[in-house]
PDB file of N, CA and C in Angstrom:
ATOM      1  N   UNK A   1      52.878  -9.856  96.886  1.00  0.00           N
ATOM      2  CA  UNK A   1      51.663  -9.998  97.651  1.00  0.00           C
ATOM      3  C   UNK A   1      50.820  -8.725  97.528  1.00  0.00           C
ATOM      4  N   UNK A   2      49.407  -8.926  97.311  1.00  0.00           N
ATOM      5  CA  UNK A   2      48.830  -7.594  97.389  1.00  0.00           C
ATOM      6  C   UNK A   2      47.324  -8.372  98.611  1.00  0.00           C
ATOM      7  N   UNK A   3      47.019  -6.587  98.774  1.00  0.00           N
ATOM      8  CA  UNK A   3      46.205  -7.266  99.813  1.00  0.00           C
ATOM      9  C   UNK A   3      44.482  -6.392  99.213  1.00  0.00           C
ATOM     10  N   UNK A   4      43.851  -7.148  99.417  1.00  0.00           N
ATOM     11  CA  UNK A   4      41.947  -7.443  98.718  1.00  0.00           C
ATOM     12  C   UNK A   4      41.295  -7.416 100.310  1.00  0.00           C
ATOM     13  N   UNK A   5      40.046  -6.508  99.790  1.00  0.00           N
ATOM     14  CA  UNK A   5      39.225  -6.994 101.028  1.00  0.00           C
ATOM     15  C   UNK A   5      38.613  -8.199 100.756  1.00  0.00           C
ATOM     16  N   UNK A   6      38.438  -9.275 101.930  1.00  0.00           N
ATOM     17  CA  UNK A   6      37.237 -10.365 101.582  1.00  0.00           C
ATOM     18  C   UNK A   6      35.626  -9.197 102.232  1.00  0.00           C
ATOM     19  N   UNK A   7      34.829 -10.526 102.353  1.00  0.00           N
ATOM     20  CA  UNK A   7      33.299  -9.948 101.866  1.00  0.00           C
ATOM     21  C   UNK A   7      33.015  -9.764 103.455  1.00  0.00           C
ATOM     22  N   UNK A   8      34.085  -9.560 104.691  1.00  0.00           N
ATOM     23  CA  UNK A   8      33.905  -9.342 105.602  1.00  0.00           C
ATOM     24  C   UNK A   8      34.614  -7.778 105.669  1.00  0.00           C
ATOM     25  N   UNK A   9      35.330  -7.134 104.777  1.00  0.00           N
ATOM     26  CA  UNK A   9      35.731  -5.939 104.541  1.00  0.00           C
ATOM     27  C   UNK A   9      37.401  -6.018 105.632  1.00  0.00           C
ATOM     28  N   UNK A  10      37.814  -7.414 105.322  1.00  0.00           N
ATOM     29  CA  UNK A  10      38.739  -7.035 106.661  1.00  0.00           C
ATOM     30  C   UNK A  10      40.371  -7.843 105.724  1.00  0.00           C
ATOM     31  N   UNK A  11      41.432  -6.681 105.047  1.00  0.00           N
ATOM     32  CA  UNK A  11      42.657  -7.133 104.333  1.00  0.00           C
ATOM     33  C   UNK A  11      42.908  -8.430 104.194  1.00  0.00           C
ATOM     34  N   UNK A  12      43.033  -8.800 103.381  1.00  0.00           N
ATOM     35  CA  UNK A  12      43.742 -10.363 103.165  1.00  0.00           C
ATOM     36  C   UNK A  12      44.620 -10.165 102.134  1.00  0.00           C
ATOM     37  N   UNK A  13      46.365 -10.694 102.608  1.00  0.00           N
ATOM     38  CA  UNK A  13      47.495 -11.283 101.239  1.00  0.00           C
ATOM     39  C   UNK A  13      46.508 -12.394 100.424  1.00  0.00           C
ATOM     40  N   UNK A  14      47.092 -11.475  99.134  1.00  0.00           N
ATOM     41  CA  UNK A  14      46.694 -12.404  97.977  1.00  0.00           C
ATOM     42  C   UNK A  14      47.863 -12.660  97.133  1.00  0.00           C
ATOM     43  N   UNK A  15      48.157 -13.947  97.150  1.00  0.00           N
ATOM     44  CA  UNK A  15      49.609 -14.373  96.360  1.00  0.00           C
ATOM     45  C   UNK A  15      49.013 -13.686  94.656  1.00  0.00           C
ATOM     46  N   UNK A  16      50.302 -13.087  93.814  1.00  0.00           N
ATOM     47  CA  UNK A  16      49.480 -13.039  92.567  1.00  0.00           C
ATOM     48  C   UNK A  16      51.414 -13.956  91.947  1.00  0.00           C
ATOM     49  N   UNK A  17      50.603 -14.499  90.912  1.00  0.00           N
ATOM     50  CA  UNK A  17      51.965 -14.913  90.195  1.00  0.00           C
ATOM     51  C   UNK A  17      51.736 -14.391  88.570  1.00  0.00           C
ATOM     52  N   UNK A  18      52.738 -14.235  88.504  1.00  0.00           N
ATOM     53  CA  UNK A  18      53.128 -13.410  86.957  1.00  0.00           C
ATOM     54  C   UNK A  18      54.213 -14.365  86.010  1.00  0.00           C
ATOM     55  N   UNK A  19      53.528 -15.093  85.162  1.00  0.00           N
ATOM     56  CA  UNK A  19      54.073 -15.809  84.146  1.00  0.00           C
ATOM     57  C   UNK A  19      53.484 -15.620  82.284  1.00  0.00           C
ATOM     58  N   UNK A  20      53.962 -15.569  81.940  1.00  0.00           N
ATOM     59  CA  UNK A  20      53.604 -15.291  80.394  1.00  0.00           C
ATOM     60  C   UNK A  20      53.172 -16.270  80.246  1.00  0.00           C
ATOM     61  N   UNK A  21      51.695 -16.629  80.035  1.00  0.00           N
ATOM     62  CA  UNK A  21      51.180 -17.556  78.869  1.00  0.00           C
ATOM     63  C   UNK A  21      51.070 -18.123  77.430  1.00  0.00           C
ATOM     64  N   UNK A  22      52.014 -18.367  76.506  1.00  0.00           N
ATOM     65  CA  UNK A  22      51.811 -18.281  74.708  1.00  0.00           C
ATOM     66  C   UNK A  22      50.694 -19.524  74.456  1.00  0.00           C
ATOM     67  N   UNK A  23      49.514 -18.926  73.701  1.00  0.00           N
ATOM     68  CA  UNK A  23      48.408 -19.363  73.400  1.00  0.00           C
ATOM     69  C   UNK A  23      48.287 -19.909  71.847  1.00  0.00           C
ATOM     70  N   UNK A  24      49.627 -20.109  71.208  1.00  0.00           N
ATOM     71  CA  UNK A  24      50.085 -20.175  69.817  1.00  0.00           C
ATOM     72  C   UNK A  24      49.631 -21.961  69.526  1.00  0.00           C
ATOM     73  N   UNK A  25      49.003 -22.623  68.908  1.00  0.00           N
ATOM     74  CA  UNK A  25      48.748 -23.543  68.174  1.00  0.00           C
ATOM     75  C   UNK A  25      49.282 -24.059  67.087  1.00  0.00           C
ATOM     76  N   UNK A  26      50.592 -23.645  66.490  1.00  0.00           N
ATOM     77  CA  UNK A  26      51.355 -23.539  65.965  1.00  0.00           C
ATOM     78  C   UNK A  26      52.423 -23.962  65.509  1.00  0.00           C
ATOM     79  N   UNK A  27      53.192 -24.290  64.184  1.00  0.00           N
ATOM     80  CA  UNK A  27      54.708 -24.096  64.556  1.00  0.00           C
ATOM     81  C   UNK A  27      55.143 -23.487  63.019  1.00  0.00           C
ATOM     82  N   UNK A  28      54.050 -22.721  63.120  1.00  0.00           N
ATOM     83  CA  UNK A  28      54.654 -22.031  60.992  1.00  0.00           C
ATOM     84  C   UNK A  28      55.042 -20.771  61.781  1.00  0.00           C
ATOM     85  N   UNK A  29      55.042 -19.811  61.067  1.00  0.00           N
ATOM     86  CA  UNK A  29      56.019 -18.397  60.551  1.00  0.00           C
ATOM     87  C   UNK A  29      55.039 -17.273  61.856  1.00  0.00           C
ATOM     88  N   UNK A  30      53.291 -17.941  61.711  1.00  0.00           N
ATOM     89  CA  UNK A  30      52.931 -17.046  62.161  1.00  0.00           C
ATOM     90  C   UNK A  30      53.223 -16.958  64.222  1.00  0.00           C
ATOM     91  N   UNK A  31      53.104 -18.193  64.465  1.00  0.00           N
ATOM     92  CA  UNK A  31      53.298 -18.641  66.012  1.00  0.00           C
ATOM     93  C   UNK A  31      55.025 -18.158  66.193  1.00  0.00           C
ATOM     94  N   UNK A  32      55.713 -18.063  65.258  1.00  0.00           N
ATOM     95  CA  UNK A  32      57.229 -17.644  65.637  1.00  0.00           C
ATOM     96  C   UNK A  32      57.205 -16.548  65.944  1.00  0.00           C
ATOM     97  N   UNK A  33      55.992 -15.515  64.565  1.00  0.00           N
ATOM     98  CA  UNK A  33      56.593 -14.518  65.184  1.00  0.00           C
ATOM     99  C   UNK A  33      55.644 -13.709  66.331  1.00  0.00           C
ATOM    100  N   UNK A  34      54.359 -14.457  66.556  1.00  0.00           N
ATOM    101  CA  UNK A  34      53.908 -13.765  67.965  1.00  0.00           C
ATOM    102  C   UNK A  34      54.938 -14.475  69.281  1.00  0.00           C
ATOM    103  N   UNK A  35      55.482 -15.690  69.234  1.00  0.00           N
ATOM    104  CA  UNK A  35      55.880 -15.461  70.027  1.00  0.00           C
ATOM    105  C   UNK A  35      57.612 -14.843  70.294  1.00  0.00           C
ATOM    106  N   UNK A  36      58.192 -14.191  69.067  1.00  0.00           N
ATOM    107  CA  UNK A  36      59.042 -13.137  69.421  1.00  0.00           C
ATOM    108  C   UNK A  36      58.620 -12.293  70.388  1.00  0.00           C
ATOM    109  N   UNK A  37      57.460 -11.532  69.757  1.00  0.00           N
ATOM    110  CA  UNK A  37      56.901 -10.596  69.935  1.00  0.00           C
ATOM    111  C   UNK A  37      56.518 -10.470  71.439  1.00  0.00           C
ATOM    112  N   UNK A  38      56.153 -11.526  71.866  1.00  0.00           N
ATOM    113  CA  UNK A  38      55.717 -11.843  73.422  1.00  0.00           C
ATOM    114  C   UNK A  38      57.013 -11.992  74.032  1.00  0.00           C
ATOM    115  N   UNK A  39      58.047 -11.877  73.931  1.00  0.00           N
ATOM    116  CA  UNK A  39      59.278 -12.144  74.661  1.00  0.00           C
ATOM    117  C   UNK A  39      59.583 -10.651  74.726  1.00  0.00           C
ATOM    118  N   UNK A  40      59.469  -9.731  73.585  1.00  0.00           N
ATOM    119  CA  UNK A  40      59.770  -8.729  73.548  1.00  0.00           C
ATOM    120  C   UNK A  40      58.969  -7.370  73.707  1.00  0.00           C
ATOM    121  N   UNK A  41      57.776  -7.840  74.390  1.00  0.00           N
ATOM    122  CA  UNK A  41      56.816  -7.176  74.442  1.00  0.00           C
ATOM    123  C   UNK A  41      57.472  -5.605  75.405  1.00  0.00           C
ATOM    124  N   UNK A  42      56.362  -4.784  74.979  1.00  0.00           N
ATOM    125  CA  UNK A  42      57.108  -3.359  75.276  1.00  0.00           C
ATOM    126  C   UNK A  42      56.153  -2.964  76.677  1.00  0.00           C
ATOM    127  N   UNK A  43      56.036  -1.585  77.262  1.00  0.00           N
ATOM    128  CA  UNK A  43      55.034  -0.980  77.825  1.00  0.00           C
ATOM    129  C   UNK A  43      53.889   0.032  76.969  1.00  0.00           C
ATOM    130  N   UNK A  44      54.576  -0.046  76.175  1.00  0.00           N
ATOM    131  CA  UNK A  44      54.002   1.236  75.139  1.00  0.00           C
ATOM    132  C   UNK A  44      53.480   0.354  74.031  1.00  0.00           C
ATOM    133  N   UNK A  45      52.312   1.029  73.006  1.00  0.00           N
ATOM    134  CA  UNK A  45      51.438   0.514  72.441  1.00  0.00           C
ATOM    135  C   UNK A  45      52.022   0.781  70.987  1.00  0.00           C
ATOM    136  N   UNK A  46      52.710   2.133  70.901  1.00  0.00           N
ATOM    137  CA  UNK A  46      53.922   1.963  69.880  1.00  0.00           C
ATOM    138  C   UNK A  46      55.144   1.142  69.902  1.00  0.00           C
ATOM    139  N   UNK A  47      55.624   1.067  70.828  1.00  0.00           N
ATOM    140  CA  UNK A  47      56.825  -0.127  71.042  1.00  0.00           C
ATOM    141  C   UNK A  47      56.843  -1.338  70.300  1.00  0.00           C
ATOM    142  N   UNK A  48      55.084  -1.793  70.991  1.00  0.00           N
ATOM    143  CA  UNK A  48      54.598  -3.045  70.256  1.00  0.00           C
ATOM    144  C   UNK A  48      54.936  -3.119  69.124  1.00  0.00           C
ATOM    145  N   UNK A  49      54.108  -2.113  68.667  1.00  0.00           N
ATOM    146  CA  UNK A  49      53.497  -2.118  67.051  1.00  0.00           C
ATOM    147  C   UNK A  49      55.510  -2.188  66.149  1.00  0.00           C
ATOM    148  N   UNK A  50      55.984  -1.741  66.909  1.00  0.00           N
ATOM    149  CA  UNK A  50      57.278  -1.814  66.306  1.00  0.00           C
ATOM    150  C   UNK A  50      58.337  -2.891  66.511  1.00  0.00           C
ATOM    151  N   UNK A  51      57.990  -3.866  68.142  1.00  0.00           N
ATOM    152  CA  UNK A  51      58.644  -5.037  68.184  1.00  0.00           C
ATOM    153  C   UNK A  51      57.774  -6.088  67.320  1.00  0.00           C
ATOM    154  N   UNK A  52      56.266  -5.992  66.936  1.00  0.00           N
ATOM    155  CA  UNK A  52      55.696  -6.680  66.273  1.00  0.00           C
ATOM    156  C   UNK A  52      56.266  -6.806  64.707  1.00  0.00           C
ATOM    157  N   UNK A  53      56.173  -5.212  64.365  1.00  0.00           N
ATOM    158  CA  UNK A  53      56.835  -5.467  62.814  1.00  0.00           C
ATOM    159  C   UNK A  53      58.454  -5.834  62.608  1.00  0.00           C
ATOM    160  N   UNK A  54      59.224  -5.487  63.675  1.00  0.00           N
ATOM    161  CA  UNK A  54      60.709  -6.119  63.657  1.00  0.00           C
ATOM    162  C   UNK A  54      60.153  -7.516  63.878  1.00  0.00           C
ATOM    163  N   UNK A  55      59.737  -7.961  64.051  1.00  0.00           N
ATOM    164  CA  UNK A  55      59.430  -9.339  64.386  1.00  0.00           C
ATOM    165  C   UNK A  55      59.260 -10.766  62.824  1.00  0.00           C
ATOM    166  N   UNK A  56      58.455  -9.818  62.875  1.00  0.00           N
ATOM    167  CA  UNK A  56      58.055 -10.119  61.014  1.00  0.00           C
ATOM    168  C   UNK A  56      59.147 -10.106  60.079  1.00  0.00           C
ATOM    169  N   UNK A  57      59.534  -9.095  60.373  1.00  0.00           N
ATOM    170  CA  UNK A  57      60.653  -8.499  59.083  1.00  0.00           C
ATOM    171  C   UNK A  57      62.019  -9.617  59.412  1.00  0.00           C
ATOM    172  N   UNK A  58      61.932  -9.958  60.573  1.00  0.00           N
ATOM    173  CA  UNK A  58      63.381 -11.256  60.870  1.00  0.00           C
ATOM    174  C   UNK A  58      62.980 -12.455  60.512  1.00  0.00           C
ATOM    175  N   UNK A  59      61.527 -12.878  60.545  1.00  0.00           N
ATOM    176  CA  UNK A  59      60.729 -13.953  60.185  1.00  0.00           C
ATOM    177  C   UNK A  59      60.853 -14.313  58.455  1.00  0.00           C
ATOM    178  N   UNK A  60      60.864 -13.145  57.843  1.00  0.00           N
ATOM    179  CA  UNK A  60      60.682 -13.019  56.258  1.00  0.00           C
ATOM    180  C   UNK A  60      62.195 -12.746  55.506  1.00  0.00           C
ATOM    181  N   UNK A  61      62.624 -11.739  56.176  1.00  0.00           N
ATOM    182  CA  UNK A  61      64.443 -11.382  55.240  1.00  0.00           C
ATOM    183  C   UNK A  61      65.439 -11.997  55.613  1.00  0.00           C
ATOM    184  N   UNK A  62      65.294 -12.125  57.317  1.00  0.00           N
ATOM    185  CA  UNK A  62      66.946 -12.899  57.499  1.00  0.00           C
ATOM    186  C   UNK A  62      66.550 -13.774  57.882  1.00  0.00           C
ATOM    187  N   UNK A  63      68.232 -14.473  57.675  1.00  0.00           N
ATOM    188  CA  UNK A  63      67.826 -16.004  57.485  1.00  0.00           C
ATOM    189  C   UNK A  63      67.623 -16.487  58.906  1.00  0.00           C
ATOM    190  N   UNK A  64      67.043 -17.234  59.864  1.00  0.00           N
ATOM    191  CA  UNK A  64      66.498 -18.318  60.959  1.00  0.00           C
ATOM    192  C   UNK A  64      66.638 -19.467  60.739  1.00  0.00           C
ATOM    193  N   UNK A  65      66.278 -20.391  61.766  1.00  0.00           N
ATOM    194  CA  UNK A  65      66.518 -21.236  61.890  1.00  0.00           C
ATOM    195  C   UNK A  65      65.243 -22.058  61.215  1.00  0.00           C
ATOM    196  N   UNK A  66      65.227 -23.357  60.328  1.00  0.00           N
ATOM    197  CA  UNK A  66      63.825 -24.078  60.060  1.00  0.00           C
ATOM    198  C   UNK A  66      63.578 -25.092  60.819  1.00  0.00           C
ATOM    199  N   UNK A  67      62.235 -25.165  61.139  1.00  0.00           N
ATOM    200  CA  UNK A  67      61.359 -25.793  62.059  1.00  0.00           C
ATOM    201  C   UNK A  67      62.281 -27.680  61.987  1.00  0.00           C
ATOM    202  N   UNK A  68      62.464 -28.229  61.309  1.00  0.00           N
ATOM    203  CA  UNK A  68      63.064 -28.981  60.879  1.00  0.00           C
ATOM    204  C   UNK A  68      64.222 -29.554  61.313  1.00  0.00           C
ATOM    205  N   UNK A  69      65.058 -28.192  61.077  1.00  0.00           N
ATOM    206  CA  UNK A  69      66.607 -28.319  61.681  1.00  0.00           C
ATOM    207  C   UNK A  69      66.458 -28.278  62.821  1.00  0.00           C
ATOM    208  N   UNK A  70      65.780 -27.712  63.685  1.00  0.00           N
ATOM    209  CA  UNK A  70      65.982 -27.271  64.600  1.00  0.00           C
ATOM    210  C   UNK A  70      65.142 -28.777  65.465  1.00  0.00           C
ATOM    211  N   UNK A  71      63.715 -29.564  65.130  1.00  0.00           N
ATOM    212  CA  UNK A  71      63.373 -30.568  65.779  1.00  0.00           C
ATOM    213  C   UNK A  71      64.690 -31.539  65.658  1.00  0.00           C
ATOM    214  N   UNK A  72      65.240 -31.819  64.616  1.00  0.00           N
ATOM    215  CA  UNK A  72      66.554 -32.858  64.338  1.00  0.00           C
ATOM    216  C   UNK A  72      67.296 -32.351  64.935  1.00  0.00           C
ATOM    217  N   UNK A  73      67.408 -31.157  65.635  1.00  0.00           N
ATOM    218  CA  UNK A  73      68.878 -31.061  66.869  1.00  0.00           C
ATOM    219  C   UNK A  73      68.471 -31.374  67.935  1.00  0.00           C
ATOM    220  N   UNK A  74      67.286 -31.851  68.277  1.00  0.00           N
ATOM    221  CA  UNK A  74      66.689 -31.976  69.812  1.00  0.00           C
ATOM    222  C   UNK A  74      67.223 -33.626  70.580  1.00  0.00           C
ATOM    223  N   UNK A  75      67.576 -33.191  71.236  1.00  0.00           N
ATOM    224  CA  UNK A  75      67.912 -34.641  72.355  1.00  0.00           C
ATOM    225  C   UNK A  75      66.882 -34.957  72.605  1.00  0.00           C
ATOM    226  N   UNK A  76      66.601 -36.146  72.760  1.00  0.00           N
ATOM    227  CA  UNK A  76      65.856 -37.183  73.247  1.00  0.00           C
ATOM    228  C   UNK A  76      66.445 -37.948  74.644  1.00  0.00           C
ATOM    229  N   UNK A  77      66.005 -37.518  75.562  1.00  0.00           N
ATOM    230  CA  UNK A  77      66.200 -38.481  76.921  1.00  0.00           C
ATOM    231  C   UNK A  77      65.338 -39.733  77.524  1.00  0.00           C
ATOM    232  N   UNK A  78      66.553 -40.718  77.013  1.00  0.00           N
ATOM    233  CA  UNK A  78      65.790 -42.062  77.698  1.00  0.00           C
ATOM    234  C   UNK A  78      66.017 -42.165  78.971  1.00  0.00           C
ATOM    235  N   UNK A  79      64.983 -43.039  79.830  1.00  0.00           N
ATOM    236  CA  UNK A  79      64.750 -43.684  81.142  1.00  0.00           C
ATOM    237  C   UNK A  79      65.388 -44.588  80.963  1.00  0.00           C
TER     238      UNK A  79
END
């Protein structure tokens, strides 16, 4: 809870909620690896730049999982 003046100058709780949004359109190499990257996001602006390029570099050399295999392992729940 944090508290804001309203336009009467007098404290009010303001609920804030904190959830990660991924804005990815996606499902190739590039949406995988921002959203590593967003899971692993740092405080620091170097951190980034370095969970960003580890990010990449797991995307491209080692081996993962393909988009493919991974929809054909998905359960399907019937009503």
């Amino acid at each position: 809870m944090l508290k804001k003046k309203n336009e009467q100058g007098v404290d009010e709780n303001v609920s804030v909620y904190k959830k990660q949004m991924s804005n990815y359109m996606s499902v190739g190499v590039d949406a995988r690896i921002g959203l590593g990257f967003d899971r692993n996001r740092t405080q620091s602006a170097l951190g980034n730049k370095c969970v960003y390029c580890w990010e990449g570099f797991k995307k491209m050399f080692l081996k993962t999982s393909k988009m493919n295999t991974v929809i054909d392992s998905l359960d399907v729940l019937h009503q």
